[in-house]
PDB file of N, CA and C in Angstrom:
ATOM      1  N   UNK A   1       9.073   1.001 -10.277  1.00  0.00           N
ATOM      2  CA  UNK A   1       9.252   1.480  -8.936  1.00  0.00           C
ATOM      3  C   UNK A   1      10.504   0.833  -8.365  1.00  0.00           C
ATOM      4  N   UNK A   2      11.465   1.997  -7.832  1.00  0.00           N
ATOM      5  CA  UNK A   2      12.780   1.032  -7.259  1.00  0.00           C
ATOM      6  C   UNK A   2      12.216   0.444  -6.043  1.00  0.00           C
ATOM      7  N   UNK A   3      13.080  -0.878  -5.910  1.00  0.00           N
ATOM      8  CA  UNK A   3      12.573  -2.013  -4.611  1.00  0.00           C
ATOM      9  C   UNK A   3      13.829  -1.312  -3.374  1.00  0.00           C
ATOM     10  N   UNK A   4      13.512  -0.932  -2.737  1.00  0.00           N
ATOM     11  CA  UNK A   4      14.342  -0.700  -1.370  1.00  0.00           C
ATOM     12  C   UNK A   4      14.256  -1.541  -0.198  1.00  0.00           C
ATOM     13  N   UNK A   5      15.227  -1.998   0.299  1.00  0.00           N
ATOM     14  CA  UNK A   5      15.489  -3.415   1.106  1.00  0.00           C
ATOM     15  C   UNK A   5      15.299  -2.536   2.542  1.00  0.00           C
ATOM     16  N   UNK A   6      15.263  -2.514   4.120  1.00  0.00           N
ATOM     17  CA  UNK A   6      15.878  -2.280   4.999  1.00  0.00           C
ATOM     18  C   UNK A   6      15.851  -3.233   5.583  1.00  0.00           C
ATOM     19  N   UNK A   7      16.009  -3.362   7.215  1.00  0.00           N
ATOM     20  CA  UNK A   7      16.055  -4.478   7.760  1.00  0.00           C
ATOM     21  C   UNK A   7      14.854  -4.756   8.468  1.00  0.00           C
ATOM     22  N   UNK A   8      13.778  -3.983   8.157  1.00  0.00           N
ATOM     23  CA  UNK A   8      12.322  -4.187   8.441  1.00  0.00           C
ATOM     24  C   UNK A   8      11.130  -4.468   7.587  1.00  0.00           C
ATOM     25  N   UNK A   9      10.863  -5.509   7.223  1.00  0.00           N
ATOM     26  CA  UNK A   9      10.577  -5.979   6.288  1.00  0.00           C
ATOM     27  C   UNK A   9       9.145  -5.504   5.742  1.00  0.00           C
ATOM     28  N   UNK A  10       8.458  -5.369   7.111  1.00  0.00           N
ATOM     29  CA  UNK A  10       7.204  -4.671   7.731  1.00  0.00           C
ATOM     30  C   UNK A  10       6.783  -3.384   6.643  1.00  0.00           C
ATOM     31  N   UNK A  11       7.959  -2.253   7.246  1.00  0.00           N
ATOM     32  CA  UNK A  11       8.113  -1.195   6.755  1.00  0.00           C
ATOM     33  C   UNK A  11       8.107  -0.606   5.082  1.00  0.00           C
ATOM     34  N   UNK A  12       9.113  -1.659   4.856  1.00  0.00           N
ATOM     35  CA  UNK A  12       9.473  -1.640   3.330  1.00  0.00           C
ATOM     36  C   UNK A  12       8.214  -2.069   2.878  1.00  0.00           C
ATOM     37  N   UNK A  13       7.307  -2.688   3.159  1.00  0.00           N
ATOM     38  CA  UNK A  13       5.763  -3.329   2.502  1.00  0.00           C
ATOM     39  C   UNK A  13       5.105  -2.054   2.482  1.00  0.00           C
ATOM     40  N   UNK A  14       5.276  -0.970   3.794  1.00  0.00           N
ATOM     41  CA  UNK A  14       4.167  -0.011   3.688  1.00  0.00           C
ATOM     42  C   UNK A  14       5.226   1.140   2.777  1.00  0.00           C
ATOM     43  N   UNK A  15       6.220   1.304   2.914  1.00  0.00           N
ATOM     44  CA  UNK A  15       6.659   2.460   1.455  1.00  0.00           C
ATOM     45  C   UNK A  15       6.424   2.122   0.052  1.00  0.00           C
ATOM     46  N   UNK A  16       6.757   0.821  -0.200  1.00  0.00           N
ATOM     47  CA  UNK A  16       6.261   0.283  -0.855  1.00  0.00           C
ATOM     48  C   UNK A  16       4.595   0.506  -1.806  1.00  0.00           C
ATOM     49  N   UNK A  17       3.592   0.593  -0.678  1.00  0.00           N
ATOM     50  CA  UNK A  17       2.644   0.986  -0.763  1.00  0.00           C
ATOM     51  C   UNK A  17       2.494   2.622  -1.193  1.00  0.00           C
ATOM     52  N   UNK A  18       3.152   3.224  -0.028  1.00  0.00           N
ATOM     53  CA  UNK A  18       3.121   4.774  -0.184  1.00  0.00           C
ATOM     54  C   UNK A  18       3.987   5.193  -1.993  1.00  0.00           C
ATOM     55  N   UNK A  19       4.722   4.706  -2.037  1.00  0.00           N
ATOM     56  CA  UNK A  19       5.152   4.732  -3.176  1.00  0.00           C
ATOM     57  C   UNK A  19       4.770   4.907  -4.835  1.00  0.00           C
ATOM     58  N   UNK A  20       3.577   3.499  -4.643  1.00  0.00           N
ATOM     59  CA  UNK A  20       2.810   3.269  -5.799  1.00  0.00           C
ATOM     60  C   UNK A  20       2.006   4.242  -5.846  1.00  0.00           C
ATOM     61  N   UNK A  21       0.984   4.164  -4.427  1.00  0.00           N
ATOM     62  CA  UNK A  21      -0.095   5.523  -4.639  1.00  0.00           C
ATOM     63  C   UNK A  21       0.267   7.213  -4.916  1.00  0.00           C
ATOM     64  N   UNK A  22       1.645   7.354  -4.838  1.00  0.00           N
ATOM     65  CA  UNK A  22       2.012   8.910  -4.469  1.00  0.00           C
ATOM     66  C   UNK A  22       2.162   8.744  -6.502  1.00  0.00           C
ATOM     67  N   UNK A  23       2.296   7.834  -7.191  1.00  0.00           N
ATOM     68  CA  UNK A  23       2.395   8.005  -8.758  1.00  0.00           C
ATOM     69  C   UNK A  23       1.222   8.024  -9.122  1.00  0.00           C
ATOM     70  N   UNK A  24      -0.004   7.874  -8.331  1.00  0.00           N
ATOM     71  CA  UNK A  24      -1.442   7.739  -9.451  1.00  0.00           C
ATOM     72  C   UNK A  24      -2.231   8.079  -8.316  1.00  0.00           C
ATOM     73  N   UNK A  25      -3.559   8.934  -9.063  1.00  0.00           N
ATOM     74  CA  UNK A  25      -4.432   9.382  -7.960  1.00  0.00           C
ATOM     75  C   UNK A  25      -5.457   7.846  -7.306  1.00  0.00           C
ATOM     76  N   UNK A  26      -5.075   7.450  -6.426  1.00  0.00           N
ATOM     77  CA  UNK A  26      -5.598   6.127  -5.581  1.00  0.00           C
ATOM     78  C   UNK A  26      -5.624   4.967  -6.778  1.00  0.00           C
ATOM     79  N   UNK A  27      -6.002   3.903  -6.577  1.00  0.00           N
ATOM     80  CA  UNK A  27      -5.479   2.394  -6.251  1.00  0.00           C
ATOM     81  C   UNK A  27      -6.485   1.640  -6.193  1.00  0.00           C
ATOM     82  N   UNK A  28      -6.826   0.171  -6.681  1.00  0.00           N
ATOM     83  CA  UNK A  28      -7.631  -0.825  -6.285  1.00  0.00           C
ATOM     84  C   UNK A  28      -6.822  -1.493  -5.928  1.00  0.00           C
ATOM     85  N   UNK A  29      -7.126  -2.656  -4.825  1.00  0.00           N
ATOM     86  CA  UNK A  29      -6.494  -3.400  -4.186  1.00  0.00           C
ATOM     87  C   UNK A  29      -5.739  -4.041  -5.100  1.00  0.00           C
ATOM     88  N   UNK A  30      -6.721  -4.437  -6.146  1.00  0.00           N
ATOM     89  CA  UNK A  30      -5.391  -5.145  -7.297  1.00  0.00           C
ATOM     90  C   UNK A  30      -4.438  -4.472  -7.653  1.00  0.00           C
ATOM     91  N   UNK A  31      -4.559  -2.922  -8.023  1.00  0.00           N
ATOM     92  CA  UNK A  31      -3.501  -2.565  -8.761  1.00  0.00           C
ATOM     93  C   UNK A  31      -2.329  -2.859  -7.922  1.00  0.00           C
ATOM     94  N   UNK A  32      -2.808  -1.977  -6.399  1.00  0.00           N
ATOM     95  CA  UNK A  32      -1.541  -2.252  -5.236  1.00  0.00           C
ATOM     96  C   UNK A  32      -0.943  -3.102  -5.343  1.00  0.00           C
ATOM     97  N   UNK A  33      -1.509  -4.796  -5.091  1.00  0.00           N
ATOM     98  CA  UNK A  33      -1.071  -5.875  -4.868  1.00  0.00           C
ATOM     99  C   UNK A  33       0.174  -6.106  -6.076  1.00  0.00           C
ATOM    100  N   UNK A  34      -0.882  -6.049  -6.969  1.00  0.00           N
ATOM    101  CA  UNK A  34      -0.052  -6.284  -8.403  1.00  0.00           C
ATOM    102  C   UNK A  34       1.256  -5.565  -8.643  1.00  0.00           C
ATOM    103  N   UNK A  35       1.447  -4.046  -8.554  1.00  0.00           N
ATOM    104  CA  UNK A  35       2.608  -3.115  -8.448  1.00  0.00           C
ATOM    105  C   UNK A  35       3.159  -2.947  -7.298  1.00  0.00           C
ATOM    106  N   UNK A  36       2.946  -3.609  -6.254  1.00  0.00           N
ATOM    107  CA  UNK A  36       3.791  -3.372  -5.132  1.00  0.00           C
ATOM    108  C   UNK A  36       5.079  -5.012  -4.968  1.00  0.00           C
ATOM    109  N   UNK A  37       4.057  -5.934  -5.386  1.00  0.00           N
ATOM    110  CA  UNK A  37       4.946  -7.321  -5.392  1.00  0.00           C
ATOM    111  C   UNK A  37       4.812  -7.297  -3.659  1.00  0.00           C
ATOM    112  N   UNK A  38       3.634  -7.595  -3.043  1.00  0.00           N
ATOM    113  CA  UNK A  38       3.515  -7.642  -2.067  1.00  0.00           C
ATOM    114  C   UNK A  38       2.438  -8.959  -1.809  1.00  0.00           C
ATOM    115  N   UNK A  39       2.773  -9.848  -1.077  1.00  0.00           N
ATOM    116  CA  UNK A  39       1.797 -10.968  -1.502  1.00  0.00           C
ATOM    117  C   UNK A  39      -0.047 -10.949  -1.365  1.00  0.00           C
ATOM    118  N   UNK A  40      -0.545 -11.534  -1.960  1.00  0.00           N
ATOM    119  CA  UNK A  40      -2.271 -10.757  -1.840  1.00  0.00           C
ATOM    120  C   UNK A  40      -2.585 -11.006  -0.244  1.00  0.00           C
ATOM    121  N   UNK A  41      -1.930 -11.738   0.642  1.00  0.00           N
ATOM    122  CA  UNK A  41      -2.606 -11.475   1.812  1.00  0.00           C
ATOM    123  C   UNK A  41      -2.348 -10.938   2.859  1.00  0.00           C
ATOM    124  N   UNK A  42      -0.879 -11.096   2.413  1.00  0.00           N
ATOM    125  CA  UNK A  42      -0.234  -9.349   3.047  1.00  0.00           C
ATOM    126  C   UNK A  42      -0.878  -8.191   2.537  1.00  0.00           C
ATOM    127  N   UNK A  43      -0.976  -7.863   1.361  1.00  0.00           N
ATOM    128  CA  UNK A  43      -1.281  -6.873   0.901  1.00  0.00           C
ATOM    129  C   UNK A  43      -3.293  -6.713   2.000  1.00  0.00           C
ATOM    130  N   UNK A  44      -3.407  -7.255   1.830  1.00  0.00           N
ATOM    131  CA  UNK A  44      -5.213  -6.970   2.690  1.00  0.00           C
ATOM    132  C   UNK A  44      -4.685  -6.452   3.684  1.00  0.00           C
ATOM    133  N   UNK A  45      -4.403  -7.445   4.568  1.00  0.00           N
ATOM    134  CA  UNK A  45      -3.653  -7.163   6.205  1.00  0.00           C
ATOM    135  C   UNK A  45      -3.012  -5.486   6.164  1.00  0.00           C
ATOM    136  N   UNK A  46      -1.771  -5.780   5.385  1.00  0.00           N
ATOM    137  CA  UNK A  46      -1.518  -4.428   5.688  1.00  0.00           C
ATOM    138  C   UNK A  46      -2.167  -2.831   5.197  1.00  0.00           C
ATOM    139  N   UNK A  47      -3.261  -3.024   3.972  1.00  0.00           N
ATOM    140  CA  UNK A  47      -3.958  -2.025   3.752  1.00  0.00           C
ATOM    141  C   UNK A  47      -5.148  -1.829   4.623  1.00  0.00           C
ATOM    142  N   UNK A  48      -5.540  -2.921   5.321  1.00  0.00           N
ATOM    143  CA  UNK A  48      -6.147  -2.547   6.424  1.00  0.00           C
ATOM    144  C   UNK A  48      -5.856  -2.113   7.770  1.00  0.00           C
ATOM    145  N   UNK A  49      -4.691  -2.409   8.226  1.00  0.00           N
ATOM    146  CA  UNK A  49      -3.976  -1.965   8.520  1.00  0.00           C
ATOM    147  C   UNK A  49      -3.475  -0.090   8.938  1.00  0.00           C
ATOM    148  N   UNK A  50      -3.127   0.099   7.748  1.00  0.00           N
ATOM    149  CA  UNK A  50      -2.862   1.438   7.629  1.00  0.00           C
ATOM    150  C   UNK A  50      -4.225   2.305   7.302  1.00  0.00           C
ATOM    151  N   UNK A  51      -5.129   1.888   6.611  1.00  0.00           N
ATOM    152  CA  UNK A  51      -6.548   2.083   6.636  1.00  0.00           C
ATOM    153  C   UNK A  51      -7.130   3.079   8.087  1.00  0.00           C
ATOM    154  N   UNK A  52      -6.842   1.923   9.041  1.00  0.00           N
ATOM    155  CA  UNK A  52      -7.351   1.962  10.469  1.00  0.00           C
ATOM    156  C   UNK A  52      -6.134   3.241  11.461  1.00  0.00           C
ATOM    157  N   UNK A  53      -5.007   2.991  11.018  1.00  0.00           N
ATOM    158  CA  UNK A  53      -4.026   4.126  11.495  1.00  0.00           C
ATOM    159  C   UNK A  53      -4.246   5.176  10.639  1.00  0.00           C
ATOM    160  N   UNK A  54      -5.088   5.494   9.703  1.00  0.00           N
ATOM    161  CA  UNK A  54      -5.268   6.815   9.167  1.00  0.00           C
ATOM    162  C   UNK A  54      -3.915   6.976   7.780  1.00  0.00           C
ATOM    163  N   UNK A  55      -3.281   6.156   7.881  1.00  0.00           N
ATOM    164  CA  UNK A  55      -2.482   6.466   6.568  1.00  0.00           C
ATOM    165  C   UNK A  55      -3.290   6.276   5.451  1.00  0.00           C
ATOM    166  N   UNK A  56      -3.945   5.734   5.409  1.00  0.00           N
ATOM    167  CA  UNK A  56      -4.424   5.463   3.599  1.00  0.00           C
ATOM    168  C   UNK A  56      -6.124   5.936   4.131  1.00  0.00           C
ATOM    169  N   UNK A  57      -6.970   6.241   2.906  1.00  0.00           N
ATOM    170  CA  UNK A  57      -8.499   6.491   3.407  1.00  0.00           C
ATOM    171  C   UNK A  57      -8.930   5.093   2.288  1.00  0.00           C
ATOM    172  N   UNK A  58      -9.868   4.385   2.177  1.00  0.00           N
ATOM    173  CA  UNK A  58     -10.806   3.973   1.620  1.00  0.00           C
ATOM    174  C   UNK A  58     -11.712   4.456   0.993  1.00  0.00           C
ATOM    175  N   UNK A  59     -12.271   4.473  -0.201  1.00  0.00           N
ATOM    176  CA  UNK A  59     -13.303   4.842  -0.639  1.00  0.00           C
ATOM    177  C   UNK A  59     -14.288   4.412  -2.161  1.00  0.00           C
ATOM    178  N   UNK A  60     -15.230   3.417  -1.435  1.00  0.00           N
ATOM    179  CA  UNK A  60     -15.513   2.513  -2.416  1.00  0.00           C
ATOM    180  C   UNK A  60     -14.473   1.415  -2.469  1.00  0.00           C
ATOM    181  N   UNK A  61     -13.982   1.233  -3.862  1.00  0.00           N
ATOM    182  CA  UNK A  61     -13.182   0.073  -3.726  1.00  0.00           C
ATOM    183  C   UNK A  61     -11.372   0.849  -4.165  1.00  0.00           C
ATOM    184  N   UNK A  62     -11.452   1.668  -3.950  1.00  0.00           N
ATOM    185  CA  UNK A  62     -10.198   2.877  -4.178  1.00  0.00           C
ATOM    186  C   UNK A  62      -9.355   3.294  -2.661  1.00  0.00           C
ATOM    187  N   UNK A  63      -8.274   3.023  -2.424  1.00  0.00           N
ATOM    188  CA  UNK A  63      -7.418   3.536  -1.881  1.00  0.00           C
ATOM    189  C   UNK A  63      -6.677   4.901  -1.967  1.00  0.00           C
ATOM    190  N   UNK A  64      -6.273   5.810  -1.157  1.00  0.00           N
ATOM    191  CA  UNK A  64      -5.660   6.905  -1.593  1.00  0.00           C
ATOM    192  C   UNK A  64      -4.727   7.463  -0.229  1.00  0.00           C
ATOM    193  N   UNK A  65      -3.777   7.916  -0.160  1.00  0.00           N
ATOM    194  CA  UNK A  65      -3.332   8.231   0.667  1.00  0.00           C
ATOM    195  C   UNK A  65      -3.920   9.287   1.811  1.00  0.00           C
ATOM    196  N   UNK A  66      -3.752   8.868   3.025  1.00  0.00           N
ATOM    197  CA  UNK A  66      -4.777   9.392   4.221  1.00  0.00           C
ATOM    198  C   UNK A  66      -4.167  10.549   5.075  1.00  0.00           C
ATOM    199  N   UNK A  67      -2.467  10.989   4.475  1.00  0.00           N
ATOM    200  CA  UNK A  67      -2.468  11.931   5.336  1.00  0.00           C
ATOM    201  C   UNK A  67      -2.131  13.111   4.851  1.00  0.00           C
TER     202      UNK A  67
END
């Protein structure tokens, strides 16, 4: 996955995210964590996060994109 920099560091964590999941049908938190290079407690924070804004859905222990 190419790493893309901007000047929001925030942001780049959640494409990042959108990124990995748009290559495979949903995600365990590990895989995310693991293929995003996002640290594990960022990675919670912000999948809950986007969880709660409707970008990503939950289900079971699987992530998938929410919109």
């Amino acid at each position: 996955m190419k790493k893309i920099t901007t000047s929001i560091p925030a942001l780049d964590k959640i494409m990042r995210v959108f990124a990995y999941l748009l290559e495979c049908d949903g995600a365990t938190f590990t895989q995310i964590h693991q293929n995003s290079g996002i640290a594990k407690s960022s990675t919670s924070s912000l999948l809950n996060g986007m969880v709660e804004h409707g970008l990503l859905r939950q289900e079971k222990d699987k992530y998938y994109l929410g919109l």
